[in-house]
C-alpha atoms as a PDB file:
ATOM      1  CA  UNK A   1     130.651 225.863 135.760  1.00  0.00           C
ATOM      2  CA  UNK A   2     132.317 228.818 133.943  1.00  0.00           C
ATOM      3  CA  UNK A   3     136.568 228.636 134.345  1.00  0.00           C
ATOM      4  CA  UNK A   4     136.251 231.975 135.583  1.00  0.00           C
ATOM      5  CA  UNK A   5     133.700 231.460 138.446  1.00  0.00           C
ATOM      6  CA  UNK A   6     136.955 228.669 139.727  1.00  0.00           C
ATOM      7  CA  UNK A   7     138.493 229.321 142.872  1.00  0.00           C
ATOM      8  CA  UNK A   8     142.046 228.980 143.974  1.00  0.00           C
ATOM      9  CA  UNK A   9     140.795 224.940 145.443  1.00  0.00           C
ATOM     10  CA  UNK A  10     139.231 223.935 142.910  1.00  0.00           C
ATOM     11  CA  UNK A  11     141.889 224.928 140.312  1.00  0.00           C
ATOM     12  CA  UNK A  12     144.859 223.121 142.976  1.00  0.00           C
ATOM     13  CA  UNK A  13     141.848 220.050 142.400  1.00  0.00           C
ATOM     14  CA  UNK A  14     141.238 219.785 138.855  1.00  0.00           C
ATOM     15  CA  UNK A  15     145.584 220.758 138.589  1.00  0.00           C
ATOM     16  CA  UNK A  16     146.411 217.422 140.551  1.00  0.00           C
ATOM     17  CA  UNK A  17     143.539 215.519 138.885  1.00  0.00           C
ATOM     18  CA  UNK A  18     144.941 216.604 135.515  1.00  0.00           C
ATOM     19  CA  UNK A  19     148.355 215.204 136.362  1.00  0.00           C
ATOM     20  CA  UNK A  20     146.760 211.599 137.539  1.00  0.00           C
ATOM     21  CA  UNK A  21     146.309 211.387 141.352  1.00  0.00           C
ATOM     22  CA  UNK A  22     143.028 210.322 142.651  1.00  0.00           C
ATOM     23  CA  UNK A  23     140.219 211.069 145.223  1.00  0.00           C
ATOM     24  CA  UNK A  24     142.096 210.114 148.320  1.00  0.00           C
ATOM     25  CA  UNK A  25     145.541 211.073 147.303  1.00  0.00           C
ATOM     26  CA  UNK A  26     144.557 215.053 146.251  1.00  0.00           C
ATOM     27  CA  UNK A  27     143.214 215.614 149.994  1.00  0.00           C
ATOM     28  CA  UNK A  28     146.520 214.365 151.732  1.00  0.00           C
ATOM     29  CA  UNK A  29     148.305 216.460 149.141  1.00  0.00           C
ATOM     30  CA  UNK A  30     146.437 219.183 150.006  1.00  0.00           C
ATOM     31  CA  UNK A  31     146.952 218.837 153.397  1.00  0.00           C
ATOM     32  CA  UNK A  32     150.590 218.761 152.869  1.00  0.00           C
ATOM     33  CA  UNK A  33     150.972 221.550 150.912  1.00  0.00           C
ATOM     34  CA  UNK A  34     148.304 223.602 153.739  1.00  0.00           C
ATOM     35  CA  UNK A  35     150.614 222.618 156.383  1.00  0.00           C
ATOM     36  CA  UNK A  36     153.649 223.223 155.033  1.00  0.00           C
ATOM     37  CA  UNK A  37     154.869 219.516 155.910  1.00  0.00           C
ATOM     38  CA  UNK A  38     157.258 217.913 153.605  1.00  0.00           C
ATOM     39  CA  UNK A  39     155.939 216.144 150.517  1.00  0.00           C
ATOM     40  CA  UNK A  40     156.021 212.038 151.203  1.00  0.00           C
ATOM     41  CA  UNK A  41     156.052 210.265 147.706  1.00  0.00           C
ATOM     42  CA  UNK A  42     155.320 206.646 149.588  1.00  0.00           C
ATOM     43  CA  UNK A  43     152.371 208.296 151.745  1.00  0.00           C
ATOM     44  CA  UNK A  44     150.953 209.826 148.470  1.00  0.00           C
ATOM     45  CA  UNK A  45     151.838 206.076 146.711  1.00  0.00           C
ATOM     46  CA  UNK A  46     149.784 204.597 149.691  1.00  0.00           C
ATOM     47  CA  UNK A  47     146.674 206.766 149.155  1.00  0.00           C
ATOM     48  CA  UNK A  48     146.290 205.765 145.764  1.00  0.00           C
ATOM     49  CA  UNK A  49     144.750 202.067 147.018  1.00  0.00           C
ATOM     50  CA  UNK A  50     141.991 203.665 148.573  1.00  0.00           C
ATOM     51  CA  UNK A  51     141.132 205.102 144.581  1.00  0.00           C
ATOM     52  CA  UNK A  52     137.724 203.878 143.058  1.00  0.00           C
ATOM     53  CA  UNK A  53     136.783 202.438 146.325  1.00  0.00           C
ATOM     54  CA  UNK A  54     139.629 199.996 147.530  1.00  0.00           C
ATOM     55  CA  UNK A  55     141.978 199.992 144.633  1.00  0.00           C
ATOM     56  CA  UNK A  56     139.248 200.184 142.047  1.00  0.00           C
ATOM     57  CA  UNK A  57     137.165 197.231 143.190  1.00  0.00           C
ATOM     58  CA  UNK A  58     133.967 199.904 143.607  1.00  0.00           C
ATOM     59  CA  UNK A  59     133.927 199.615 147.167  1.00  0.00           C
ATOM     60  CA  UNK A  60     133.549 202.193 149.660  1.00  0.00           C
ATOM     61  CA  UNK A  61     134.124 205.459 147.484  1.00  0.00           C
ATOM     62  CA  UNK A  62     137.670 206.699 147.657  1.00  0.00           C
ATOM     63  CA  UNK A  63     136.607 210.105 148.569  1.00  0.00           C
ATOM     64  CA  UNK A  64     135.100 209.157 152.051  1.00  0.00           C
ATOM     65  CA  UNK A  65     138.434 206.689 153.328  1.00  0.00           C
ATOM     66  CA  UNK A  66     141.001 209.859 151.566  1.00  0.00           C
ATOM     67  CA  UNK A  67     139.002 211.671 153.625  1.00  0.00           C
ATOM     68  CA  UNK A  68     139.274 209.829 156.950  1.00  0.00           C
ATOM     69  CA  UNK A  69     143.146 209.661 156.288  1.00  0.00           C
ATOM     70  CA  UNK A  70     142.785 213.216 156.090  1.00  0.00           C
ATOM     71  CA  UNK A  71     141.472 213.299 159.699  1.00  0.00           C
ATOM     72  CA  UNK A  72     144.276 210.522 160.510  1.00  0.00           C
ATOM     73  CA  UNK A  73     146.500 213.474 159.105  1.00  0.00           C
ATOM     74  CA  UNK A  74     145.726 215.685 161.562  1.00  0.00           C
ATOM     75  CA  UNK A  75     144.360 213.920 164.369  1.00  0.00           C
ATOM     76  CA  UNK A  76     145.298 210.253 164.516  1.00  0.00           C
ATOM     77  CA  UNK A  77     148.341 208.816 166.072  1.00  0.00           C
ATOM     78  CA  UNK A  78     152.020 209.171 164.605  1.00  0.00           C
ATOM     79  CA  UNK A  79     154.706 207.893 166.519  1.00  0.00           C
ATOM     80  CA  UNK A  80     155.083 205.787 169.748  1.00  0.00           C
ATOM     81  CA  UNK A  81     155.360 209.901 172.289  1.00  0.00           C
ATOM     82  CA  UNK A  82     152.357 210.662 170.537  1.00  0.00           C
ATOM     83  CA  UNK A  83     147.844 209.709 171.438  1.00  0.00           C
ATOM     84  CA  UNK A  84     145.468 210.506 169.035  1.00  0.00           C
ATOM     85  CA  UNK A  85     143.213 213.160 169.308  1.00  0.00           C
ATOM     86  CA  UNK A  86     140.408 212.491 171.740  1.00  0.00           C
ATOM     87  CA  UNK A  87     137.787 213.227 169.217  1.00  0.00           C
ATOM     88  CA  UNK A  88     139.466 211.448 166.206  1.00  0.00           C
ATOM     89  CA  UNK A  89     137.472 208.221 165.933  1.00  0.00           C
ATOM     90  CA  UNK A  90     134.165 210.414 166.526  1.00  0.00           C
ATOM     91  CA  UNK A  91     135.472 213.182 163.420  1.00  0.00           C
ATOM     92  CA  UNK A  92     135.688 209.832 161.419  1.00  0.00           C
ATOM     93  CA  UNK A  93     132.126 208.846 162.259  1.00  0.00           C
ATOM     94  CA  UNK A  94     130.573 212.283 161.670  1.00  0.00           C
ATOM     95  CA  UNK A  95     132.330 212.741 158.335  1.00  0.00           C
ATOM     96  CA  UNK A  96     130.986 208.769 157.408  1.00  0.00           C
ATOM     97  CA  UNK A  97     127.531 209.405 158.682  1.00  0.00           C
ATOM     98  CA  UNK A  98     127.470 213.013 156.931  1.00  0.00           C
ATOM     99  CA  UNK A  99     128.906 211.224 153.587  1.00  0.00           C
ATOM    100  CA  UNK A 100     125.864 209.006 153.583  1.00  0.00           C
ATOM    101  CA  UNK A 101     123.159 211.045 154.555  1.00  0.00           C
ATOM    102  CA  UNK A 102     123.894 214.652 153.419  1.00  0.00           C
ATOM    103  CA  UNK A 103     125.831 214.517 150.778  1.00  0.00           C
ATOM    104  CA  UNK A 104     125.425 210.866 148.979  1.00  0.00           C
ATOM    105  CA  UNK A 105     121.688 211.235 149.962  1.00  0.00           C
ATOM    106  CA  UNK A 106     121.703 207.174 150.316  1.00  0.00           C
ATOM    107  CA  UNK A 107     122.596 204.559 152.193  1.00  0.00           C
ATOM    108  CA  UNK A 108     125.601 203.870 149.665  1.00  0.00           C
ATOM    109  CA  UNK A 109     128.944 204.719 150.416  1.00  0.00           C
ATOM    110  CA  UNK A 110     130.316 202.651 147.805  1.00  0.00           C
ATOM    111  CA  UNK A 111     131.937 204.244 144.849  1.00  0.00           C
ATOM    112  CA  UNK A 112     130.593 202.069 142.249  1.00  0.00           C
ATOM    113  CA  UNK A 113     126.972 203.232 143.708  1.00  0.00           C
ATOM    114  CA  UNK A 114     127.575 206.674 143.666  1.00  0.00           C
ATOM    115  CA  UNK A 115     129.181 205.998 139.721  1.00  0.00           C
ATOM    116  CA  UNK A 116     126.454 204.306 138.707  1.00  0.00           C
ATOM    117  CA  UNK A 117     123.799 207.080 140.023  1.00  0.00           C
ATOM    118  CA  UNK A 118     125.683 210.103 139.088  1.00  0.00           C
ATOM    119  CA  UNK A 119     128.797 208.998 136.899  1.00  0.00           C
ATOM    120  CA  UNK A 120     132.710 209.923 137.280  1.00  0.00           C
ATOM    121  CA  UNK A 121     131.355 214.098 136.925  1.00  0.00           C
ATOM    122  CA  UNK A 122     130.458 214.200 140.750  1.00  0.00           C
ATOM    123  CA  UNK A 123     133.881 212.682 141.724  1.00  0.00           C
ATOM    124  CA  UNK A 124     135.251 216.263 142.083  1.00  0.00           C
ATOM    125  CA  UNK A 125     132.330 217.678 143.948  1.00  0.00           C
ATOM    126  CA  UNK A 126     132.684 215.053 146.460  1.00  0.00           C
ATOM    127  CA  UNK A 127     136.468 215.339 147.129  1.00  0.00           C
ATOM    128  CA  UNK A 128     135.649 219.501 147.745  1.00  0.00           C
ATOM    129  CA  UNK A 129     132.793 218.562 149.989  1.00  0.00           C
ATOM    130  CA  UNK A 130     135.128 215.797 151.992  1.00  0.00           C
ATOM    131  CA  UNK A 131     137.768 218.259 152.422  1.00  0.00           C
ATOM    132  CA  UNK A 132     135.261 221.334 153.352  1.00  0.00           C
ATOM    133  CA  UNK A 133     133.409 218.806 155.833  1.00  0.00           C
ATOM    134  CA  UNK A 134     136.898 217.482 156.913  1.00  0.00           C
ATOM    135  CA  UNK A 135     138.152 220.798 157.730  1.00  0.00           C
ATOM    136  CA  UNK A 136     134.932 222.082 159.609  1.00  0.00           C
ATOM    137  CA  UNK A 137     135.030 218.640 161.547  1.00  0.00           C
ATOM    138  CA  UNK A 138     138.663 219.851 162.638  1.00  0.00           C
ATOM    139  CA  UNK A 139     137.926 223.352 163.808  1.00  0.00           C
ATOM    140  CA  UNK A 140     135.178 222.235 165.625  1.00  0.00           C
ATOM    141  CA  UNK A 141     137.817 220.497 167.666  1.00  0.00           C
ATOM    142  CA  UNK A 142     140.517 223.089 168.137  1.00  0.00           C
ATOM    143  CA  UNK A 143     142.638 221.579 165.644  1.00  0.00           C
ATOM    144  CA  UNK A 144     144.370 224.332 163.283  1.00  0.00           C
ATOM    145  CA  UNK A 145     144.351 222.623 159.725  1.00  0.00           C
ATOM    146  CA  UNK A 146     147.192 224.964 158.608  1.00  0.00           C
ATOM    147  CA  UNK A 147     149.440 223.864 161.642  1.00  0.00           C
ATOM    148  CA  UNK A 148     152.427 221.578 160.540  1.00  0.00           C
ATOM    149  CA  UNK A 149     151.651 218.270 162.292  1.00  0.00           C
ATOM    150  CA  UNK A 150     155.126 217.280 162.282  1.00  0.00           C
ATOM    151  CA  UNK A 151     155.723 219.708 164.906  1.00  0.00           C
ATOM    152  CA  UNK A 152     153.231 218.575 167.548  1.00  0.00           C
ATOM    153  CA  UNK A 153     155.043 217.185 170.526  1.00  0.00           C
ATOM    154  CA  UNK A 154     153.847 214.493 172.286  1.00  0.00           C
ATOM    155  CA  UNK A 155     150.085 214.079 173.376  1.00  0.00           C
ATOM    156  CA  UNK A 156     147.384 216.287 171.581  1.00  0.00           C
END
C-alpha cells in the first residue's frame, strides 16, 4: 500500500505502533482519544498483557481480547450504579465468532497460528478489521462510539 492511499486510522495505527504499543493497547487508545475520555496510563499498561496472545505466550491473538476490551469499553460494567449493556456478552461472541470465521478464515484464534500462516505483516490489518467490526457491532446496538463513557449515569 502506497503512503498516500493512508487514511487518517491507519496513520493514528501505524503512529502508535511506531512508538511501541501493541494490538490490544492501540484500540483502547483509540477509543480514548474517539471519546474524548481522559488518557489512563495503568489501563493502557494493562492492555499490553493481552499482546502476542496472553503476554506473548502465542495464545489467543491479541487483536481479538484488545478487541473485546474494546466492547468492555463501551459496553461492559464500570462501577458498582452501573449494568452492562444487555447485548455486551453477545457483541463479544459475534466479534469472536466473526474473528474466526470471516476474517482468520480458520478455526485458530491463536496468535501464534495466525503468525505462523501469515507472519507479523497482517497484525495491522487485523487490529483495523477488530476495530471496524467492533464499532459496527456497537451501532448495531445504539451505542454511540464517540460518546464519552465516563459520562453515562447509571444503567445503560
Amino acid at each position: 500500500m502506497d503512503v498516500f492511499d493512508l487514511d487518517d486510522l491507519q496513520m493514528e495505527m501505524l503512529s502508535l505502533e511506531g512508538k511501541g504499543y501493541h494490538c490490544s493497547q492501540i484500540l483502547i487508545l483509540l477509543a480514548l482519544r474517539q471519546t474524548g475520555g481522559e488518557r489512563n496510563d495503568s489501563l493502557i499498561r494493562s492492555m499490553g498483557g493481552l499482546s502476542l496472545g496472553l503476554g506473548h505466550s502465542n495464545g489467543t491473538c491479541g487483536a481479538l481480547l484488545g478487541g473485546a476490551c474494546l466492547l468492555g469499553f463501551y459496553a461492559g460494567k464500570g462501577n458498582d450504579g452501573e449494568t452492562e449493556h444487555p447485548m455486551f456478552r453477545m457483541m463479544v461472541r459475534r466479534l469472536t465468532e466473526w474473528f474466526r470465521d470471516d476474517l482468520c478464515a480458520s478455526e485458530s484464534v491463536l496468535c501464534g497460528d495466525i503468525l505462523n500462516e501469515h507472519g507479523r505483516a497482517r497484525c495491522p490489518q487485523l487490529v483495523r478489521s477488530v476495530w471496524g467490526k467492533a464499532m459496527e457491532l456497537l451501532l448495531e446496538n445504539d451505542i454511540d462510539p464517540a460518546e464519552d463513557v465516563s459520562l453515562r449515569g447509571e444503567g445503560v
